[in-house]
Protein backbone atom coordinates (compact mmCIF):
# COMPACT_ATOMS: atom_id res chain seq x y z
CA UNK A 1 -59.63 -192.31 20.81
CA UNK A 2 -57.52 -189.48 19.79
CA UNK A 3 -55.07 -187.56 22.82
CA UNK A 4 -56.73 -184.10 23.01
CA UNK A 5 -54.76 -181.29 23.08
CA UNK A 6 -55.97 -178.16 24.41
CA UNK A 7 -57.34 -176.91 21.25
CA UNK A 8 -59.14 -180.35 20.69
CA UNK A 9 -60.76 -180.35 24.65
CA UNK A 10 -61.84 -177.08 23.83
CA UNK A 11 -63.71 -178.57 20.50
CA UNK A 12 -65.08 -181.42 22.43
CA UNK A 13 -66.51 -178.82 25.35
CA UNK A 14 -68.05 -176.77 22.53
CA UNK A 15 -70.00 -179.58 20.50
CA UNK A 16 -70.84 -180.59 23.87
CA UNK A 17 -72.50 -177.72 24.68
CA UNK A 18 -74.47 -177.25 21.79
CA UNK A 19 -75.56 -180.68 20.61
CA UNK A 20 -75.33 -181.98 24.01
CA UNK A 21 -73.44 -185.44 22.93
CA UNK A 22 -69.54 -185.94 23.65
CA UNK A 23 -67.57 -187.16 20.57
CA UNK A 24 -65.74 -189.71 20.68
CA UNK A 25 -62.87 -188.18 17.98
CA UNK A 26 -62.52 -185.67 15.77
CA UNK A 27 -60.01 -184.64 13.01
CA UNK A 28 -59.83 -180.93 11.54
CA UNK A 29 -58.43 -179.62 8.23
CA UNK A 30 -58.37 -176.49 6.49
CA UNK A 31 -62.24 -176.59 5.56
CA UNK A 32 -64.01 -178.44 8.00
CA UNK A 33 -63.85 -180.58 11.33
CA UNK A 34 -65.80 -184.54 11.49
CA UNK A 35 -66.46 -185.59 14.55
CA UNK A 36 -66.82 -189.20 15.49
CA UNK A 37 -70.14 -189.69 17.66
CA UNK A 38 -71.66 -192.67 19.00
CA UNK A 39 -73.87 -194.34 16.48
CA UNK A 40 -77.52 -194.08 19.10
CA UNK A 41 -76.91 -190.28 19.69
CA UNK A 42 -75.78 -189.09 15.92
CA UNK A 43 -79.57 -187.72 15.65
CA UNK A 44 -79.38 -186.16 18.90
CA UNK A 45 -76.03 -184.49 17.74
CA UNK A 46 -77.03 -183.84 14.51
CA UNK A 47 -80.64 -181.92 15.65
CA UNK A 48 -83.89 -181.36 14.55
CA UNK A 49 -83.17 -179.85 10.73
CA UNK A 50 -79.24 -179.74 11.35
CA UNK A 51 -79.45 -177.73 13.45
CA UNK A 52 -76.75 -178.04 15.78
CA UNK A 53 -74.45 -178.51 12.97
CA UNK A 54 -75.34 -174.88 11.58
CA UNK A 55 -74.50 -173.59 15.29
CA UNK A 56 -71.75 -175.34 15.42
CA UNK A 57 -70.40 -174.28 11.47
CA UNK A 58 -71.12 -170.79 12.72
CA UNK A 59 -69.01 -171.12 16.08
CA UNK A 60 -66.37 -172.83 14.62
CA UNK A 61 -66.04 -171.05 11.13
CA UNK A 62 -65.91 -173.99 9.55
CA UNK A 63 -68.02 -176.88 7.83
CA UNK A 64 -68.92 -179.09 10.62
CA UNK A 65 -69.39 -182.76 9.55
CA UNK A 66 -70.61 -185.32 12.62
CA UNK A 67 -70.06 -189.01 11.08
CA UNK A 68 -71.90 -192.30 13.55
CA UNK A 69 -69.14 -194.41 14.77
CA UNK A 70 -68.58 -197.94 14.04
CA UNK A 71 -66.52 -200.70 15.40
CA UNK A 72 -66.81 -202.49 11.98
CA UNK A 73 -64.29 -200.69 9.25
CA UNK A 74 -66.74 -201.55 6.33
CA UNK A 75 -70.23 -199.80 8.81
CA UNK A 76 -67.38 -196.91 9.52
CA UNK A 77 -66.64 -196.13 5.94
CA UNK A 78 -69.81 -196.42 4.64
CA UNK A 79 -71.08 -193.68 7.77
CA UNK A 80 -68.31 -191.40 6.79
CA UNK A 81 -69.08 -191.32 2.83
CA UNK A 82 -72.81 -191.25 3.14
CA UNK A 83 -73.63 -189.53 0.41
CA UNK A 84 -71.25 -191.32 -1.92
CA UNK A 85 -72.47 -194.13 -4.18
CA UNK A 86 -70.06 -197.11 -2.79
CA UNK A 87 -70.22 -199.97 -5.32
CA UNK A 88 -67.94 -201.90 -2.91
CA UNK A 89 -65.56 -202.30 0.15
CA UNK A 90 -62.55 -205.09 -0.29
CA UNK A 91 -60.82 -206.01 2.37
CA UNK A 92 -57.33 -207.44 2.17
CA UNK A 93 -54.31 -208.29 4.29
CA UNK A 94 -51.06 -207.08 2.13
CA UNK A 95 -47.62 -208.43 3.69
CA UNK A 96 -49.20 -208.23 7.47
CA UNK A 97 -51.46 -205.04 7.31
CA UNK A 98 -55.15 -204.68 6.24
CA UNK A 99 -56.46 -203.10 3.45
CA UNK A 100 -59.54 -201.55 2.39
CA UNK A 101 -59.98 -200.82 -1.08
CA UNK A 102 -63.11 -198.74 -1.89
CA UNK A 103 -65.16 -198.79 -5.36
CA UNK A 104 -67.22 -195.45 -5.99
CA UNK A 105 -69.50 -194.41 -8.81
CA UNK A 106 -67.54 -192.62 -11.37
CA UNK A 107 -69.66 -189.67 -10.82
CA UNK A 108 -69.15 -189.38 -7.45
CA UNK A 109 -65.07 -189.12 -7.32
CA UNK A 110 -64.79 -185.49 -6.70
CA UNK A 111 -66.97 -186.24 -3.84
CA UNK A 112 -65.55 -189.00 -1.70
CA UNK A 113 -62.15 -187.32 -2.66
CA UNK A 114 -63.37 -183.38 -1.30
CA UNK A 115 -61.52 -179.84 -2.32
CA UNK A 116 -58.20 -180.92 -2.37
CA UNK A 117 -58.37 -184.11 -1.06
CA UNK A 118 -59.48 -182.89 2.60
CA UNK A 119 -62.17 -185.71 2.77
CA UNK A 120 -60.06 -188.79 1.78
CA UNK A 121 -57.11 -187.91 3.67
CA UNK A 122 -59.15 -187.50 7.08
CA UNK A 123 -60.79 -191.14 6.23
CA UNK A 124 -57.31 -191.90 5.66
CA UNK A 125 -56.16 -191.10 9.32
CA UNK A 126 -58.98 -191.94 11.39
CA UNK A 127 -59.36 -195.37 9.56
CA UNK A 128 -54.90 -195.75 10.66
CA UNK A 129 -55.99 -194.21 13.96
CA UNK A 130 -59.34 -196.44 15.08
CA UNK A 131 -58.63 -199.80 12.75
CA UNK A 132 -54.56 -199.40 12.25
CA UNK A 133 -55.79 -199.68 8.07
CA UNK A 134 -55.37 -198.17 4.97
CA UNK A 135 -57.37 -197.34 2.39
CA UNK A 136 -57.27 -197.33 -1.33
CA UNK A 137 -60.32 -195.75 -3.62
CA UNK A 138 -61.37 -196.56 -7.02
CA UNK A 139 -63.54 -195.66 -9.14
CA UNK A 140 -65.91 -197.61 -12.08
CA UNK A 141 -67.92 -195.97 -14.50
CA UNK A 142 -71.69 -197.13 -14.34
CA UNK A 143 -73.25 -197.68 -17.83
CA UNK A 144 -77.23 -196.61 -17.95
């Protein structure tokens, strides 16, 4: 779990309010906020239609991104790119520290990386945060 700062309880109070589930973490760039929520209440955050992710978007003035939680690295990434074509997840231990090297559909690059790399870098520090891992993508173009 991540130390909240002021700002951050704040964040946590609001979501609260509105979806009516605590995260569990959160990270915030430029463009959007993720937050981490357990994996049985991601629906309930989530709401009928989005909904409390619109309210949320509006409140916060930002793209609001809630990602189910996952105690297993390879479940975690695969939550946090859903709507990324993952070919596969490798995981290695290089000189003491573990690895994660993930293979996406050519096509969908641009969008595991997001505008300026916002969405790779935040996978980036929540995996060194929750699983002390990095992570490495690739891509492989898919022949039809």
């Amino acid at each position: 779990m991540v130390e909240l700062t002021e700002k951050g309880l704040g964040y946590f109070s609001i979501f609260e309010s509105v979806a009516g589930v605590m995260p569990l973490d959160y990270i915030e760039s430029e463009n959007f906020i993720i937050f981490i929520i357990n994996q049985l209440q991601i629906g309930k955050a989530i709401g009928k239609g989005g909904i409390n992710i619109e309210k949320l978007s509006r409140i916060f003035k930002k793209k609001v991104v809630a990602v189910a939680d996952s105690s297993d690295p390879e479940i975690f990434i695969r939550n946090f790119l859903k709507n990324t074509n993952i070919l596969s997840i490798e995981s290695r231990d290089v000189m003491g520290e573990n690895e994660f090297i993930i293979t996406v559909d050519e096509r969908d690059r641009g969008t595991a990386i997001g505008r300026g790399g916002e969405r790779i870098k935040a996978l980036k520090e929540l995996m060194k945060r929750k699983f002390k891992s990095n992570i490495h993508l690739r891509t492989r173009r898919i022949l039809e």
